[in-house]
PDB file of N, CA and C in Angstrom:
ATOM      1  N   UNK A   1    -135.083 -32.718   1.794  1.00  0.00           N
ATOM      2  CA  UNK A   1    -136.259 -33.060   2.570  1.00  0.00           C
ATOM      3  C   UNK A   1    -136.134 -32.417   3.950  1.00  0.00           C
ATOM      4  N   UNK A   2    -137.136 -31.503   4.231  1.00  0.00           N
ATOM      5  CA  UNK A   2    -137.008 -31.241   5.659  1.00  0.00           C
ATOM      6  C   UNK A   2    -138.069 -32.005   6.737  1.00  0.00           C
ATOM      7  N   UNK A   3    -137.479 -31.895   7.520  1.00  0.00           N
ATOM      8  CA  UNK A   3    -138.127 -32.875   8.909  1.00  0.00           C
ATOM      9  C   UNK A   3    -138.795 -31.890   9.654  1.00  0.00           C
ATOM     10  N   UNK A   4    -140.025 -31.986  10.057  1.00  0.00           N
ATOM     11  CA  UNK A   4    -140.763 -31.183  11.408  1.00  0.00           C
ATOM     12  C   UNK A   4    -140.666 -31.959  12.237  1.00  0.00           C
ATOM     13  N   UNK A   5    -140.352 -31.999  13.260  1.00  0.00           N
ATOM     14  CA  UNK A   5    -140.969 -33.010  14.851  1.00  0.00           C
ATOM     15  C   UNK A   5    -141.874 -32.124  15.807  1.00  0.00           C
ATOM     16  N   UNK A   6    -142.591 -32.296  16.075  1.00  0.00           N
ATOM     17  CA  UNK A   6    -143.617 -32.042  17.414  1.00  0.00           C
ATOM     18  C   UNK A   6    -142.915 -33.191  18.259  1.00  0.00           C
ATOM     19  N   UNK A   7    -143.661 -32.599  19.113  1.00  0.00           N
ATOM     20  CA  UNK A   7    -143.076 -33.437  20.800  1.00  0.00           C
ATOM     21  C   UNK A   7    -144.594 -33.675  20.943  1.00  0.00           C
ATOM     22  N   UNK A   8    -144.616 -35.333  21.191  1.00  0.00           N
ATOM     23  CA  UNK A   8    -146.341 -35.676  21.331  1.00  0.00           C
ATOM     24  C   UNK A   8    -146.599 -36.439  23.001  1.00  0.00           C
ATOM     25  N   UNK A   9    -145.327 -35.580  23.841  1.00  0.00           N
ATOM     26  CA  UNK A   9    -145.097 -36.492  25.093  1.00  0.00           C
ATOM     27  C   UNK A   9    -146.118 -35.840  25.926  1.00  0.00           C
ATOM     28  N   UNK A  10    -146.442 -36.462  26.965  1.00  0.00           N
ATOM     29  CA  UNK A  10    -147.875 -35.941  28.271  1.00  0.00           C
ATOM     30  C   UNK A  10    -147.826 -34.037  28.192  1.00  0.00           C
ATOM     31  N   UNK A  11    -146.448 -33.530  28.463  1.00  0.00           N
ATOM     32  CA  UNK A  11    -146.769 -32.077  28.861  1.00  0.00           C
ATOM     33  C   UNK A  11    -147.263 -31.918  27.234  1.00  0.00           C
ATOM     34  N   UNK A  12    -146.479 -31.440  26.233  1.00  0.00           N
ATOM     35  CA  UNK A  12    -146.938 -31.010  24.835  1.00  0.00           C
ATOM     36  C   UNK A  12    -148.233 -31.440  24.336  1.00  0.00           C
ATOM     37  N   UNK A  13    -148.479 -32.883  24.937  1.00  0.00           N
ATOM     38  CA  UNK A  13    -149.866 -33.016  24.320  1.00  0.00           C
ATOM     39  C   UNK A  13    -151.180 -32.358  25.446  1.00  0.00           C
ATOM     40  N   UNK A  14    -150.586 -32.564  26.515  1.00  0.00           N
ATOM     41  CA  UNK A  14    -152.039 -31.528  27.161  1.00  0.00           C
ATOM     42  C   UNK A  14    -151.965 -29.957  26.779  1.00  0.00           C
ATOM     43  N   UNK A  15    -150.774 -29.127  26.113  1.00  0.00           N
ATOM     44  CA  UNK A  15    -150.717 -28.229  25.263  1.00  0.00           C
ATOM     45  C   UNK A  15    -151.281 -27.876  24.130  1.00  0.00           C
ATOM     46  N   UNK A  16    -151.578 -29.078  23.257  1.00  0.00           N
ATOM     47  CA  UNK A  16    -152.107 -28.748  22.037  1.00  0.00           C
ATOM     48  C   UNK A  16    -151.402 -29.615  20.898  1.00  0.00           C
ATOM     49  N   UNK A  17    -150.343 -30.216  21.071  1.00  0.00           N
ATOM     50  CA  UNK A  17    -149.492 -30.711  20.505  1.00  0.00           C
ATOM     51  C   UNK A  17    -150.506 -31.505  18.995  1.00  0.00           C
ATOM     52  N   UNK A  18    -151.180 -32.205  19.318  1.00  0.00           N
ATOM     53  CA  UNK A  18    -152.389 -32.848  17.930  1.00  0.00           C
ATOM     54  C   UNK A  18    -152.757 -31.643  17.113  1.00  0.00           C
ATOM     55  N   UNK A  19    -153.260 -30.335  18.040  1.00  0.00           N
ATOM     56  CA  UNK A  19    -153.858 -29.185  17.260  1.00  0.00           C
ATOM     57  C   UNK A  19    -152.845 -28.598  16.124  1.00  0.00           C
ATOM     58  N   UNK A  20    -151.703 -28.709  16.755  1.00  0.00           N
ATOM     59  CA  UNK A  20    -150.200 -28.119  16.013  1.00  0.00           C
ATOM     60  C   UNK A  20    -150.013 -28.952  14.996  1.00  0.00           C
ATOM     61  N   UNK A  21    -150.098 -30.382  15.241  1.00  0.00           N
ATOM     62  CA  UNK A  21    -149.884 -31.316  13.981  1.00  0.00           C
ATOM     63  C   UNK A  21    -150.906 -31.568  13.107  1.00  0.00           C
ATOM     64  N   UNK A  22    -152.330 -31.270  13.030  1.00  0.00           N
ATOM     65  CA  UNK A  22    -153.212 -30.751  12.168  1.00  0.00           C
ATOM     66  C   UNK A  22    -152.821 -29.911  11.479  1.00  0.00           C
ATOM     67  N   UNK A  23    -152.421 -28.925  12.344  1.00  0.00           N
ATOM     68  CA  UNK A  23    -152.615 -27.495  11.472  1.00  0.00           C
ATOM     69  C   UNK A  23    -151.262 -27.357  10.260  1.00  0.00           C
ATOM     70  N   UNK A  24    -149.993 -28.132  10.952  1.00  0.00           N
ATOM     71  CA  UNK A  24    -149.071 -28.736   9.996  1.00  0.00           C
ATOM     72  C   UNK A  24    -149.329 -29.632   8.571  1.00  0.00           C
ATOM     73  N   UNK A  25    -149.929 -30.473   9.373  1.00  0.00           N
ATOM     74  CA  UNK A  25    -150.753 -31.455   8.269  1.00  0.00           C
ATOM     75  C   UNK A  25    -151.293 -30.545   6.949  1.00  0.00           C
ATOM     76  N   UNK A  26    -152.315 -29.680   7.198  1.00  0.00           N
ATOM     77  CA  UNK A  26    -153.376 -28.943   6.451  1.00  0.00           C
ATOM     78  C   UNK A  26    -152.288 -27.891   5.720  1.00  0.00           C
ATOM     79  N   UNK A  27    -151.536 -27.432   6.077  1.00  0.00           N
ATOM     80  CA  UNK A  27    -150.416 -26.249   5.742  1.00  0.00           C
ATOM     81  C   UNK A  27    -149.724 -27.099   4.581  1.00  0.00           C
ATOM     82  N   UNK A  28    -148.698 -28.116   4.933  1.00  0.00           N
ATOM     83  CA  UNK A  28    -148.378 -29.425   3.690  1.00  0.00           C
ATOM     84  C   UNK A  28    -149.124 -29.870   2.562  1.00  0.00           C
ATOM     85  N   UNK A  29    -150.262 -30.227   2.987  1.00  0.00           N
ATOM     86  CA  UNK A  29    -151.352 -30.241   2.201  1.00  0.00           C
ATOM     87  C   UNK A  29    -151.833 -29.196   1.129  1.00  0.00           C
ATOM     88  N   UNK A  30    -152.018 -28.483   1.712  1.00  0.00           N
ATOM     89  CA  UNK A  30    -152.404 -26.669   1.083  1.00  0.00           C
ATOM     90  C   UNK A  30    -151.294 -26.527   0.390  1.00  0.00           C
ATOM     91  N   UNK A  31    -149.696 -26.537   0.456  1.00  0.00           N
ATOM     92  CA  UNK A  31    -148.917 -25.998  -0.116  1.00  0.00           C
ATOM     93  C   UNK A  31    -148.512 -27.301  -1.226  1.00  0.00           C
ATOM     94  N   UNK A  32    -148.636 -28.594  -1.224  1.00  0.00           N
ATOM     95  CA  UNK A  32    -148.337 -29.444  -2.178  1.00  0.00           C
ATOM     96  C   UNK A  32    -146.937 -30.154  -1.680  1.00  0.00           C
ATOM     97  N   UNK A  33    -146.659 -30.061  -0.577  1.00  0.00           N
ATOM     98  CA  UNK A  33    -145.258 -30.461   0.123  1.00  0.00           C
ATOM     99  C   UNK A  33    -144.645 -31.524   0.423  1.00  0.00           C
ATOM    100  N   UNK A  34    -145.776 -32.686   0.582  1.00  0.00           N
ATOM    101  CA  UNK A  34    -146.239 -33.932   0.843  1.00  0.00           C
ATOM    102  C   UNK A  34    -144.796 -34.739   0.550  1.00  0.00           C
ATOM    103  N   UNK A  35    -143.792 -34.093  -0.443  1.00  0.00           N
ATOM    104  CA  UNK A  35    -142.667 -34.992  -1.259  1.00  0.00           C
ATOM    105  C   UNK A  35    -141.693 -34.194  -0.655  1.00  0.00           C
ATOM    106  N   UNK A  36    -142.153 -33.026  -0.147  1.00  0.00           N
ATOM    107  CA  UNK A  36    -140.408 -31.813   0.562  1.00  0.00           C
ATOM    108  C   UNK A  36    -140.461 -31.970   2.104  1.00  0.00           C
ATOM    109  N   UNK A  37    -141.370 -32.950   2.922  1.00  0.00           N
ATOM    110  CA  UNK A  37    -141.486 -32.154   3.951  1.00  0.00           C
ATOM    111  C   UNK A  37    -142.286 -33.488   4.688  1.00  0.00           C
ATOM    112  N   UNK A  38    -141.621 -34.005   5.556  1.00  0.00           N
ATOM    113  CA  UNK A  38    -141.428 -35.007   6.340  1.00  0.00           C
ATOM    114  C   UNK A  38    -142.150 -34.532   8.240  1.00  0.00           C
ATOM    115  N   UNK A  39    -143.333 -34.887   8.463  1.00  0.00           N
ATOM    116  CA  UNK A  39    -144.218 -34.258   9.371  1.00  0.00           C
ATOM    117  C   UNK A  39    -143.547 -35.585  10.451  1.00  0.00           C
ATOM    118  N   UNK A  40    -142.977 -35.601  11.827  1.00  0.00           N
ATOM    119  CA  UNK A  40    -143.042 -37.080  12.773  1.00  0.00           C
ATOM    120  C   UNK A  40    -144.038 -36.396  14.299  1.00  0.00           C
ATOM    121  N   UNK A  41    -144.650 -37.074  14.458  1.00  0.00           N
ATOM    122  CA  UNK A  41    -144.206 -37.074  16.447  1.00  0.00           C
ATOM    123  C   UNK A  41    -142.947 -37.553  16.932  1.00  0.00           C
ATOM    124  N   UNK A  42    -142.720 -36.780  18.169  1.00  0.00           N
ATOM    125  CA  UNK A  42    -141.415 -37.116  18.845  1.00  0.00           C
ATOM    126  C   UNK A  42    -141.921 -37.560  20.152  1.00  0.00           C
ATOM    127  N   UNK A  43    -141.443 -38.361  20.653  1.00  0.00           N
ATOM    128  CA  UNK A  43    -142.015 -38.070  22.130  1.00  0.00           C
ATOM    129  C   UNK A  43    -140.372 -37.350  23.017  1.00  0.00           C
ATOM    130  N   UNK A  44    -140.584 -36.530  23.340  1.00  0.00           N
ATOM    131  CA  UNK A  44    -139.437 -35.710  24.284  1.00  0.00           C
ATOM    132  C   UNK A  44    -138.476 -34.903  23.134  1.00  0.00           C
ATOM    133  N   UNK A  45    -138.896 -33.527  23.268  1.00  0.00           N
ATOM    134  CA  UNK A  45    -137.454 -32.901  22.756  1.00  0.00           C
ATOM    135  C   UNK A  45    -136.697 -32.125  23.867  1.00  0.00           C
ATOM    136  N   UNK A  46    -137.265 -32.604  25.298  1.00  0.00           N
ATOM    137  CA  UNK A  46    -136.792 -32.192  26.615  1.00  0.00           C
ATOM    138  C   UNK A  46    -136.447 -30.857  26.804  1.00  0.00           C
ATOM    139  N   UNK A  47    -137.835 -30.516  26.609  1.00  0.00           N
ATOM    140  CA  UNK A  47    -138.354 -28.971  26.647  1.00  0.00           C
ATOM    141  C   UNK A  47    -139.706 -29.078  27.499  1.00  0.00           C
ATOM    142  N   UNK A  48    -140.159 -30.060  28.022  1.00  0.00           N
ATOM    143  CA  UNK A  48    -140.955 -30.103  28.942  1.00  0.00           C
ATOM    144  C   UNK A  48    -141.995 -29.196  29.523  1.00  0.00           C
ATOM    145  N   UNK A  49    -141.666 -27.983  29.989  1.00  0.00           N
ATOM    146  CA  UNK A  49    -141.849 -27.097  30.757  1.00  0.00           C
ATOM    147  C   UNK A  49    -142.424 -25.807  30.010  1.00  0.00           C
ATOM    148  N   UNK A  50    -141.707 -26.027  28.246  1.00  0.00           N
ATOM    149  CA  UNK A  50    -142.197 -24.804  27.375  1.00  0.00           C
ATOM    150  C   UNK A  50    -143.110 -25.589  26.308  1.00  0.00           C
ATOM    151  N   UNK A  51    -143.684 -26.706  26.177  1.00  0.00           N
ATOM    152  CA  UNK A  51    -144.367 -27.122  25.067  1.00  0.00           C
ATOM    153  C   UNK A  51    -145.689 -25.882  25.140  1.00  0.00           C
ATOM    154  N   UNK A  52    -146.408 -26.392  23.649  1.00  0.00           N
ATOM    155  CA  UNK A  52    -145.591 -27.370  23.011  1.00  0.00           C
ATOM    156  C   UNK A  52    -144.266 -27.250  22.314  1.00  0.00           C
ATOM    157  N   UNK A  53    -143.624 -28.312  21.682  1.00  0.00           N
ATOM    158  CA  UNK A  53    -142.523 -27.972  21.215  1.00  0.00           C
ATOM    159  C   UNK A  53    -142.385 -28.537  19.856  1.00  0.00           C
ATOM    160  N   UNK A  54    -142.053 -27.696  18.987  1.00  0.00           N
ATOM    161  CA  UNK A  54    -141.727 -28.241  17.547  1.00  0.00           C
ATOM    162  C   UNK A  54    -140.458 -27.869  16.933  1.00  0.00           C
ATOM    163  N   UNK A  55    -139.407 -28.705  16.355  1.00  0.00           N
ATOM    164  CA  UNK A  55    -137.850 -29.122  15.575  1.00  0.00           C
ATOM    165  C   UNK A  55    -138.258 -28.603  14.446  1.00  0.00           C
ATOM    166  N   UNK A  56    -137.762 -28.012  13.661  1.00  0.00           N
ATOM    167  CA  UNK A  56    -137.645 -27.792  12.097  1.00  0.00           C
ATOM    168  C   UNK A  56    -136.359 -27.735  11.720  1.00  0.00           C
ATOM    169  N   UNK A  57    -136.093 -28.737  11.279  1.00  0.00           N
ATOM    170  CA  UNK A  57    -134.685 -29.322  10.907  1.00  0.00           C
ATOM    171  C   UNK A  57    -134.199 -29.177  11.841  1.00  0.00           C
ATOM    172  N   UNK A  58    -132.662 -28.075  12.707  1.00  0.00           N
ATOM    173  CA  UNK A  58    -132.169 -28.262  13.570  1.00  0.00           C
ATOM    174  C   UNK A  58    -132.859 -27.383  14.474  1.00  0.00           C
ATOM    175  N   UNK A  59    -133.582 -26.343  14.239  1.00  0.00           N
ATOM    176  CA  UNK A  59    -134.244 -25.442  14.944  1.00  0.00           C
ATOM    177  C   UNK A  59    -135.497 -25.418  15.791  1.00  0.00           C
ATOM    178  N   UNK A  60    -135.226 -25.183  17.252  1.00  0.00           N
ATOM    179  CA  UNK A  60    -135.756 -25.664  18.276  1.00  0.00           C
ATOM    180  C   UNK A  60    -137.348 -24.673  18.586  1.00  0.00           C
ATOM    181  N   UNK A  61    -138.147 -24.402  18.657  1.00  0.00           N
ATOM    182  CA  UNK A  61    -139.366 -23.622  19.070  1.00  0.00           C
ATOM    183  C   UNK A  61    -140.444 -24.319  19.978  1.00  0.00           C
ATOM    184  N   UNK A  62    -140.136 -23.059  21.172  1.00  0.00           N
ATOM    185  CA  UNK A  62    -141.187 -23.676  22.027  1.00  0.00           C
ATOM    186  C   UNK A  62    -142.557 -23.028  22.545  1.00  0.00           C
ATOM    187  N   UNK A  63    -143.499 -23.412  23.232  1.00  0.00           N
ATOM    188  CA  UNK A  63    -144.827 -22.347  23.479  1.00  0.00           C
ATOM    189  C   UNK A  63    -145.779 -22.285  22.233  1.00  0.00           C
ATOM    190  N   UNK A  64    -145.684 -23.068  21.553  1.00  0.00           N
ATOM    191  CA  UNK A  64    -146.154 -23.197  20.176  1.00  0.00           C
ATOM    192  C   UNK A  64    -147.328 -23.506  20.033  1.00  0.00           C
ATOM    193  N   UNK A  65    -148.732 -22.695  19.898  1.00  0.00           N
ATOM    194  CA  UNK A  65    -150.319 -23.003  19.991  1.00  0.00           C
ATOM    195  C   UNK A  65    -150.210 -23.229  18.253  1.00  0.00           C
ATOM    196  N   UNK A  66    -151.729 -23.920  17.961  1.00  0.00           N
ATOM    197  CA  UNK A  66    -151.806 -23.935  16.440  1.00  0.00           C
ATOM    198  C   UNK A  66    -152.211 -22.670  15.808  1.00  0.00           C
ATOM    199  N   UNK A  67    -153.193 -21.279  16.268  1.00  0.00           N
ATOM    200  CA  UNK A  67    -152.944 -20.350  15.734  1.00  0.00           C
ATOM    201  C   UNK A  67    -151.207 -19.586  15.641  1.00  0.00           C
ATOM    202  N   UNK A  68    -150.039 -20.191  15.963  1.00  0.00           N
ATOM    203  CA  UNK A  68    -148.639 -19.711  15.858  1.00  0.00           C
ATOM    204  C   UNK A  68    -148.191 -20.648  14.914  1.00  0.00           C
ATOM    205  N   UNK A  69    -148.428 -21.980  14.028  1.00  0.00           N
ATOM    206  CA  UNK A  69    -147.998 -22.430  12.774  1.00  0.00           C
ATOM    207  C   UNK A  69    -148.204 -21.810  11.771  1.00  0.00           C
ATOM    208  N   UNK A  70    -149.111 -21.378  11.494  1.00  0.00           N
ATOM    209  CA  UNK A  70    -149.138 -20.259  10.122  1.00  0.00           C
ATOM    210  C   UNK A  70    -147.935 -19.401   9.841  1.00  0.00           C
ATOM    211  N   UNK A  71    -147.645 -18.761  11.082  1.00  0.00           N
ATOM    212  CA  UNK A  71    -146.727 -18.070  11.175  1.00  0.00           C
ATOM    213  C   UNK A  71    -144.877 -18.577  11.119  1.00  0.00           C
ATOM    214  N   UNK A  72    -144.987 -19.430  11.531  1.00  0.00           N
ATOM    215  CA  UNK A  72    -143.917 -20.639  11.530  1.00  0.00           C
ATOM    216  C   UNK A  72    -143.315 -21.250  10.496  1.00  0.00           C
ATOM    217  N   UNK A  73    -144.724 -21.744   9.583  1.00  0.00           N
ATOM    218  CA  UNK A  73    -144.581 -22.115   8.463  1.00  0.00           C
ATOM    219  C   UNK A  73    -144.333 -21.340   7.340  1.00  0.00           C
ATOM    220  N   UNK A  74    -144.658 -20.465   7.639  1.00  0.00           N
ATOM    221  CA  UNK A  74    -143.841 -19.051   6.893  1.00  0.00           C
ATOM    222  C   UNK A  74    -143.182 -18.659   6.756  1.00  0.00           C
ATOM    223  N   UNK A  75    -142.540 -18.528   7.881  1.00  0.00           N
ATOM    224  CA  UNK A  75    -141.424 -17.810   7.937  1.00  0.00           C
ATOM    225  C   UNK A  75    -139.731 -18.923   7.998  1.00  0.00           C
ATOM    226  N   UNK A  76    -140.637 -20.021   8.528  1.00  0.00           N
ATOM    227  CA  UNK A  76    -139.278 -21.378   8.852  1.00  0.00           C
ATOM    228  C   UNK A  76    -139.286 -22.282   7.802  1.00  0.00           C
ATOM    229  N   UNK A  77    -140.478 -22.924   7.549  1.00  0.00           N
ATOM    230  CA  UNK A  77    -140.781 -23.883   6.663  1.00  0.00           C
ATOM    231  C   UNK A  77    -140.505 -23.388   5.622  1.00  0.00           C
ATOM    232  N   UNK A  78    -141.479 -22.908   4.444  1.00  0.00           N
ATOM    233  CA  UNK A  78    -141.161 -22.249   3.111  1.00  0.00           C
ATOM    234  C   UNK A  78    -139.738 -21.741   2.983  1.00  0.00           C
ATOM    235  N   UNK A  79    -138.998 -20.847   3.936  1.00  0.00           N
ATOM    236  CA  UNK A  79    -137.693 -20.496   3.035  1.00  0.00           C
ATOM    237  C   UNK A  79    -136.683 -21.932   3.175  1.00  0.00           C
ATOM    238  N   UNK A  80    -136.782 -22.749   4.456  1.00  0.00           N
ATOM    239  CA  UNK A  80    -135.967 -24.026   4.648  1.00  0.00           C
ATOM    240  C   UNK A  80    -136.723 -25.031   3.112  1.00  0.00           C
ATOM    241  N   UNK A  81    -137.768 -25.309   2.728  1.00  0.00           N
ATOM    242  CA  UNK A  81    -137.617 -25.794   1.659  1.00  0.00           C
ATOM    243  C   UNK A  81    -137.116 -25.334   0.314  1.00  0.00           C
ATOM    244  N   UNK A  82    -137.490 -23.777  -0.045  1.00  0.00           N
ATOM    245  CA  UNK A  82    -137.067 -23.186  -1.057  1.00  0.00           C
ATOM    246  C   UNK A  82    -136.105 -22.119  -1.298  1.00  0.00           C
ATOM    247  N   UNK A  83    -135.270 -22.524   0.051  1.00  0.00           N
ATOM    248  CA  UNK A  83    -133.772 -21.441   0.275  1.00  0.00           C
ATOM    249  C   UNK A  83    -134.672 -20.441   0.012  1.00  0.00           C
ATOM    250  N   UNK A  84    -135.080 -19.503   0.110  1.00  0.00           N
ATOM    251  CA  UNK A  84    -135.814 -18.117   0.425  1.00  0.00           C
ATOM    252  C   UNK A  84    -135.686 -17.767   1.602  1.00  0.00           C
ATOM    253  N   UNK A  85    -135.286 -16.446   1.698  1.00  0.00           N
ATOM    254  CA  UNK A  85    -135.370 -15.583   2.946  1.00  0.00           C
ATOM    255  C   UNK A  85    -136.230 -15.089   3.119  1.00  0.00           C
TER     256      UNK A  85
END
């Protein structure tokens, strides 16, 4: 099971932070993941200054708009659930 966290604290959410967790949401959804793939809010991944900010498993990403999850989820998500490079 992998874990996403968004950071849903004051800076990340005047960033976009909801837009990012939609677009997560809809991506899970779309791909059938719902059972591999564990979506939370966080409040603080004390990155403050670069939100928004989103965890994928141990891996930290920051500056993160929702047109940049597609890309994310591509390249981070899909191979972390299905060992694929």
């Amino acid at each position: 099971m992998l874990t996403i966290q968004v950071c849903v604290g004051s800076s990340c959410f005047l960033r976009g932070a909801m837009n990012v967790i939609t677009e997560f949401e809809n991506l899970i959804a779309h791909y059938k993941m719902d059972d591999l793939v564990v979506l939370k809010g966080n409040f603080c991944l004390e990155r403050c200054n670069e939100g928004a900010t989103v965890r994928i498993g141990d891996k930290i990403f920051t500056g993160i708009r929702c047109e940049d999850v597609s890309d994310l989820f591509d390249n981070e998500v899909i191979p972390a659930v299905y060992g694929v490079k």
